[in-house]
Protein backbone atom coordinates (compact mmCIF):
# COMPACT_ATOMS: atom_id res chain seq x y z
CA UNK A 1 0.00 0.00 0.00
CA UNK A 2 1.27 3.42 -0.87
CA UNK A 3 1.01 5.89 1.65
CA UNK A 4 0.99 9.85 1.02
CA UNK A 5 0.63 12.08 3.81
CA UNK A 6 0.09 15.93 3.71
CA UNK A 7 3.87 16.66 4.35
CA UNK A 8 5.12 14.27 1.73
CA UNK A 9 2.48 15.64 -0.81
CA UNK A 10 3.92 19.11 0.03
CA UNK A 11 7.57 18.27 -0.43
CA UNK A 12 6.20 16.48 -3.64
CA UNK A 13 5.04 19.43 -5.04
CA UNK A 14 7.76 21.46 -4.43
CA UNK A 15 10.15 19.53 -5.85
CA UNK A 16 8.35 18.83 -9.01
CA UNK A 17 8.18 22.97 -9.11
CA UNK A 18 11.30 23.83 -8.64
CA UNK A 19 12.01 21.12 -11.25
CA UNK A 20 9.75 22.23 -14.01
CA UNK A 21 10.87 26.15 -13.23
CA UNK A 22 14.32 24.74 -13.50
CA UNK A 23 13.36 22.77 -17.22
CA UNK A 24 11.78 26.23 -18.61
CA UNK A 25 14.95 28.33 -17.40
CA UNK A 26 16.99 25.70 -19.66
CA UNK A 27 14.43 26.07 -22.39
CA UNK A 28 14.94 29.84 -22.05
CA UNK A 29 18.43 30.09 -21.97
CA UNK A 30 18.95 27.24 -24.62
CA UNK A 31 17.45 29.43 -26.93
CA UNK A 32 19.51 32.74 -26.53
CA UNK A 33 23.15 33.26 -28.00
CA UNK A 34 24.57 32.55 -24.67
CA UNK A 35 22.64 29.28 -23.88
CA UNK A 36 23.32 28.37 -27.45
CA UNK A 37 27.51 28.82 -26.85
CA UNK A 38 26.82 27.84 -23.39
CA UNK A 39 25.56 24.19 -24.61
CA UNK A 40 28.08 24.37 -27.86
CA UNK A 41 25.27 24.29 -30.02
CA UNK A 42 25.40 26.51 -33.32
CA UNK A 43 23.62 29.91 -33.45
CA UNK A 44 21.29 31.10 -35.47
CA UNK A 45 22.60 32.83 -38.99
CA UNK A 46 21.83 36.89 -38.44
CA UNK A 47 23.28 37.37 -41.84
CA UNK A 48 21.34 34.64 -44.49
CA UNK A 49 22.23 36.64 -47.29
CA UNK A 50 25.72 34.95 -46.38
CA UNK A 51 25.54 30.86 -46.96
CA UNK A 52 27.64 27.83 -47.98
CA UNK A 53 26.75 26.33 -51.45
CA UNK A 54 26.69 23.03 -52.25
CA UNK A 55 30.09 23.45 -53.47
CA UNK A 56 31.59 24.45 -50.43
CA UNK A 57 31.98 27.82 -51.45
CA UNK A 58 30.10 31.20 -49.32
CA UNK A 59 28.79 33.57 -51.70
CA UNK A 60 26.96 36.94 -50.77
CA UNK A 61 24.15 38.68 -52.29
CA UNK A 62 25.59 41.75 -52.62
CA UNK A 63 25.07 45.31 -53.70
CA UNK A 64 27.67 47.28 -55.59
CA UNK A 65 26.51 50.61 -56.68
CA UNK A 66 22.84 49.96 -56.20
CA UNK A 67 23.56 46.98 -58.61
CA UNK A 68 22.73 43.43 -57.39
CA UNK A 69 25.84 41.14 -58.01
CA UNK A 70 26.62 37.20 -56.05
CA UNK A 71 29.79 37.38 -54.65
CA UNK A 72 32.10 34.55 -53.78
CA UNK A 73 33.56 35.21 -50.76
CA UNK A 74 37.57 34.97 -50.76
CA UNK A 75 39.67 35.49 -47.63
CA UNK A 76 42.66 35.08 -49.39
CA UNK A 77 41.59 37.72 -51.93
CA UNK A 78 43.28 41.41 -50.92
CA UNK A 79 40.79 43.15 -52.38
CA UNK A 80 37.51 43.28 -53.72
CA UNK A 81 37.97 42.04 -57.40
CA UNK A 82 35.57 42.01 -60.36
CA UNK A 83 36.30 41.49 -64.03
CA UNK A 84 36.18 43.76 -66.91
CA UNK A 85 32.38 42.40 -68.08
CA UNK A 86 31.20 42.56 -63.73
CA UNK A 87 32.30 46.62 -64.45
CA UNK A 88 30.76 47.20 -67.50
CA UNK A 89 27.67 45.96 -65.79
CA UNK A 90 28.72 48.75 -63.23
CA UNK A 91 28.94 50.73 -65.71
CA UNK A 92 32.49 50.88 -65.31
CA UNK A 93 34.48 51.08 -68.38
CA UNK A 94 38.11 50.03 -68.35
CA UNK A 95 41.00 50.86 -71.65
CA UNK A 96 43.89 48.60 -71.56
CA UNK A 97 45.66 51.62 -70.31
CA UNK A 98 44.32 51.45 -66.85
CA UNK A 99 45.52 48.03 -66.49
CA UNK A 100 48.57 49.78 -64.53
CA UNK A 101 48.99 47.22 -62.09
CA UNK A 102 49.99 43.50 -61.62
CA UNK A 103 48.43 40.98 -59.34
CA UNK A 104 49.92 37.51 -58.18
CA UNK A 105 47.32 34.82 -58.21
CA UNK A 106 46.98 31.82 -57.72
CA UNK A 107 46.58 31.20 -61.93
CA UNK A 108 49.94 33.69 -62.12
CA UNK A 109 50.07 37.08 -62.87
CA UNK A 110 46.90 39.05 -63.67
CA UNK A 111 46.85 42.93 -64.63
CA UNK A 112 44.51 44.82 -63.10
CA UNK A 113 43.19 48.58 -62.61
CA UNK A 114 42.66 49.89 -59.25
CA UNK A 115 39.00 50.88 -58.73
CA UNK A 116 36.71 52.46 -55.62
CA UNK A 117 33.49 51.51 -55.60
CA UNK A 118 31.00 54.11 -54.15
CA UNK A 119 29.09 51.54 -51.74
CA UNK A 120 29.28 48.04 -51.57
CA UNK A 121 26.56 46.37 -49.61
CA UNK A 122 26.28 42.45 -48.35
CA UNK A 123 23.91 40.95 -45.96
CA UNK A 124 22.97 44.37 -44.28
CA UNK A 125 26.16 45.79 -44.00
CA UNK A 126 27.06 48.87 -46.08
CA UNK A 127 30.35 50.53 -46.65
CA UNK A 128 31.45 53.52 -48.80
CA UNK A 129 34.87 54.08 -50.72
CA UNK A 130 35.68 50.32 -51.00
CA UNK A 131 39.20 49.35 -52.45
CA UNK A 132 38.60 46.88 -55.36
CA UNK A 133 40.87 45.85 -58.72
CA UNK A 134 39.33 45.54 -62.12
CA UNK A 135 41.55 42.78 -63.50
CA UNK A 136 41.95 41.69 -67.35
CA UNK A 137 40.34 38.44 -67.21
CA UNK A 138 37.79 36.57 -67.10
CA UNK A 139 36.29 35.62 -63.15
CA UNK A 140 33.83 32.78 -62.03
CA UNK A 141 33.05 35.19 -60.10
CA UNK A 142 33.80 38.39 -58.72
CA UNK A 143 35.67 38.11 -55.45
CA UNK A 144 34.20 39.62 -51.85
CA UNK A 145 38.02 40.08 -50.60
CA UNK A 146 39.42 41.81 -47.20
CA UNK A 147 39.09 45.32 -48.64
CA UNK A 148 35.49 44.87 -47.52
CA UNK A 149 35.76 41.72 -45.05
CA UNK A 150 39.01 43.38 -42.91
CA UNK A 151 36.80 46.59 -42.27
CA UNK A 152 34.19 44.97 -40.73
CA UNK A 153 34.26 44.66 -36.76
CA UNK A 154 33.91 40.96 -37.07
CA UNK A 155 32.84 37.83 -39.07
CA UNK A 156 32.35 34.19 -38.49
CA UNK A 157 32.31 31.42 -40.88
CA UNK A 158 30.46 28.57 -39.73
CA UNK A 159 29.49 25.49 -41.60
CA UNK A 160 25.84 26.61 -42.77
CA UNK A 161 27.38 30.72 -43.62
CA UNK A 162 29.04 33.53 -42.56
CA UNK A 163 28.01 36.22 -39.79
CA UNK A 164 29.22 39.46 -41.14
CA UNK A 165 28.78 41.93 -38.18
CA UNK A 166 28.98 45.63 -39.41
């Protein structure tokens, strides 16, 4: 026979209280950044614009000029670098004469022209009077490099993107 008396029931209740305010303060803080790092679990993207490919590649959904143009994102990459046919679409017009400069790459030397863009914008963040190179050849892609990525306060790669935080 089970017995239950007034104090047990009381000390039951109690401890099943305390217990289920103790399950919804994990809940809680599971679901902020810091109960998220706290249980190593991976936060939230803030940034989607920002995400791995299938390839194993980021690229960003950026804005150059008001223009809309997908980035691959290259750490190793100086500078922001677009092709002769990504600044036309800029409306950006190199001669062979501006091609005053020579890059080392990783397919040997380039030449390139030396370019500012007015605003380049990815994921949110905007910045003004960015360093890029026009270079004379053909790109997969054009190239989100640390002209743009070293002036930002911070960003993460993770496996799913990258955080860019302005």
């Amino acid at each position: 026979m089970i017995r239950i008396d007034s104090r047990s029931l009381v000390v039951f209740s109690a401890a099943l209280g305390t217990s289920l305010v103790c399950a919804g303060g994990l809940m809680v803080l599971d679901s902020t950044e810091a109960g998220a790092q706290a249980w190593g679990k991976p936060l939230p993207l803030a940034n989607p614009a920002v995400l791995r490919a299938a390839d194993g590649h980021y690229w960003a959904d950026a804005s150059i000029e008001g223009r809309p143009m997908r980035m691959l994102v290259d750490t190793g990459a100086s500078l922001v670098t677009i092709s002769r046919a990504d600044a036309r679409k800029l409306g950006v017009y190199v001669t062979d004469a501006d091609f005053t400069h020579t890059l080392s790459t990783a397919a040997g030397p380039v030449k390139a022209s030396p370019l500012t863009l007015g605003r380049l914008s990815v994921a949110g963040v905007h910045l003004k009077e960015v360093e890029a190179m026009v270079v004379d050849r053909d790109l997969p892609a054009p190239l989100l490099g640390m002209s743009f990525l070293g002036r930002l306060s911070a960003f993460e790669a993770r496996p799913e993107g990258i955080v860019l935080k302005g």
